[in-house]
Protein backbone atom coordinates (compact mmCIF):
# COMPACT_ATOMS: atom_id res chain seq x y z
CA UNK A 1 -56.43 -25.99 39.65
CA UNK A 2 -59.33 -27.20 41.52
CA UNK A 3 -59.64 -27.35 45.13
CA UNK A 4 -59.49 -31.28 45.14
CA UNK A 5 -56.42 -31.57 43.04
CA UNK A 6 -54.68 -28.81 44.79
CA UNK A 7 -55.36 -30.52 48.59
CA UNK A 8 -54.14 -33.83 46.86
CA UNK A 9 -50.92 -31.85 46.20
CA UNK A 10 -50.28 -30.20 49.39
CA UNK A 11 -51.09 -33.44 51.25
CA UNK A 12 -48.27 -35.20 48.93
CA UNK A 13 -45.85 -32.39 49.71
CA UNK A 14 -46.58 -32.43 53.38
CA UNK A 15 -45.99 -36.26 53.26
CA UNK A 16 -42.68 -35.85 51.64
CA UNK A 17 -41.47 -33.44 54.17
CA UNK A 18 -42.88 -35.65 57.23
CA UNK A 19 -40.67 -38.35 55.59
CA UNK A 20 -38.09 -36.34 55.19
CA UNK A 21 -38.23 -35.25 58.92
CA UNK A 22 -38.33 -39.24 60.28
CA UNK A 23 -35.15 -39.24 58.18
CA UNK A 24 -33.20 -37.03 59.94
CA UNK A 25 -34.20 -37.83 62.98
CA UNK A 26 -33.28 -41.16 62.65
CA UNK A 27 -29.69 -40.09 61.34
CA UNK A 28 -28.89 -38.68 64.70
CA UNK A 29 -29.54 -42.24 66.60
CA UNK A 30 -27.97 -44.11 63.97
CA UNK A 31 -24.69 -45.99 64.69
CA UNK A 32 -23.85 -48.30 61.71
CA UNK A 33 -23.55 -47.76 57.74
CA UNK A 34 -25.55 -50.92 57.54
CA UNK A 35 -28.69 -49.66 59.52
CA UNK A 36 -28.00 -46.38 58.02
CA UNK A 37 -28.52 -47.35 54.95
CA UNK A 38 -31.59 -49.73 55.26
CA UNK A 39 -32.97 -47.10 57.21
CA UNK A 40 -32.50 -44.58 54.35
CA UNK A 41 -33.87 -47.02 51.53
CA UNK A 42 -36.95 -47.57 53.59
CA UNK A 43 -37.65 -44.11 54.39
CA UNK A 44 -36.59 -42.28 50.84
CA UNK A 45 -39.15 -44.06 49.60
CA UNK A 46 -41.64 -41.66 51.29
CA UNK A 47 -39.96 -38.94 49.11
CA UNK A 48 -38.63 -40.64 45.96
CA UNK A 49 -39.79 -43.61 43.67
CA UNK A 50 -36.96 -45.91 43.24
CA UNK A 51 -36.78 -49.71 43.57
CA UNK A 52 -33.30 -50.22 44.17
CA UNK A 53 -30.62 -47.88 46.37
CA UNK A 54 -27.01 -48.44 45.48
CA UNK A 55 -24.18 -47.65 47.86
CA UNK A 56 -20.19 -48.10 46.96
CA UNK A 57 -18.48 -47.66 49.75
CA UNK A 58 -14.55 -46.97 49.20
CA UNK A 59 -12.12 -49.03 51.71
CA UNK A 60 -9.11 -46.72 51.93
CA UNK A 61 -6.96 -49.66 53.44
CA UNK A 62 -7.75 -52.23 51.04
CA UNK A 63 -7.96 -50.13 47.65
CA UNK A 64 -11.30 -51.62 46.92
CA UNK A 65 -14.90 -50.58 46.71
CA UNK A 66 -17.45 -52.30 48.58
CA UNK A 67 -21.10 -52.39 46.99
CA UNK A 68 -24.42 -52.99 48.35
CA UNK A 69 -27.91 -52.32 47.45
CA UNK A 70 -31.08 -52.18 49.24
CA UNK A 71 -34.23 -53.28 47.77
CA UNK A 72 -37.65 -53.55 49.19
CA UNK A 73 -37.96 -55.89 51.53
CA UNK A 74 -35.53 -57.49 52.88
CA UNK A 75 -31.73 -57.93 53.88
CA UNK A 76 -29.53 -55.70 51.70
CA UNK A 77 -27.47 -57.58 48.34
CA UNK A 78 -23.76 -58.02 48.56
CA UNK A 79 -21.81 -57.62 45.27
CA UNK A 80 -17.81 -58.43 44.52
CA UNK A 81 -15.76 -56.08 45.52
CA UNK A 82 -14.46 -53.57 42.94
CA UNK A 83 -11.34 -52.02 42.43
CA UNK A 84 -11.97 -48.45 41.98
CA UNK A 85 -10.38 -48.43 38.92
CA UNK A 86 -13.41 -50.81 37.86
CA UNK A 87 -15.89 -48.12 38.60
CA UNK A 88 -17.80 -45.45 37.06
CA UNK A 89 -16.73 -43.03 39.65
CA UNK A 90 -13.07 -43.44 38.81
CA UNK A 91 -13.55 -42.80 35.33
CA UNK A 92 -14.78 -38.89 36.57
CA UNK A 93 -12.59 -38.48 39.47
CA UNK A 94 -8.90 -38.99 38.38
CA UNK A 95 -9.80 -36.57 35.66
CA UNK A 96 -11.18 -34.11 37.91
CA UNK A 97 -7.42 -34.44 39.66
CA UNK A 98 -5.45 -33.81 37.11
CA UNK A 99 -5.47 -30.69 35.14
């Protein structure tokens, strides 16, 4: 590997583990699942390529799963609310349940 391609590579690395760092930093300070989660779409992009970040969240008390996604930029995309029964999850987890 030549010296040029090989300083590229380490500088990426380096980059992904600064990134990585802001992240959890940030976590500590962090009081809401909404900033949370903007905050974690905007700074995973430092380490991974993705377009979209999806996030179900389950809602015990209402038997539902809430889903949002976070795109670049902007304000995150609401979605209907699931029933978790409507969900790929579910289709994995009951079965993991019951022997």
């Amino acid at each position: 590997m030549s010296g040029t391609v090989q300083r590229a590579a380490e500088k990426a690395l380096t980059e992904r583990y600064e990134a990585l760092l802001r992240v959890s930093q940030t976590l500590i300070s962090i009081r809401s699942s909404e900033e949370l989660f903007s905050v974690l779409a905007r700074e995973l992009r430092g380490v991974v390529n993705f377009y979209v970040m999806g996030v179900g969240i389950y809602d015990e008390s209402a038997h539902e799963i809430r889903l949002t996604s976070y795109g670049e930029p902007g304000d995150p995309s609401r979605f209907q609310n699931l029933a978790p029964e409507e969900t790929f999850t579910w289709w994995v987890y009951p079965a993991s349940t019951n022997p």
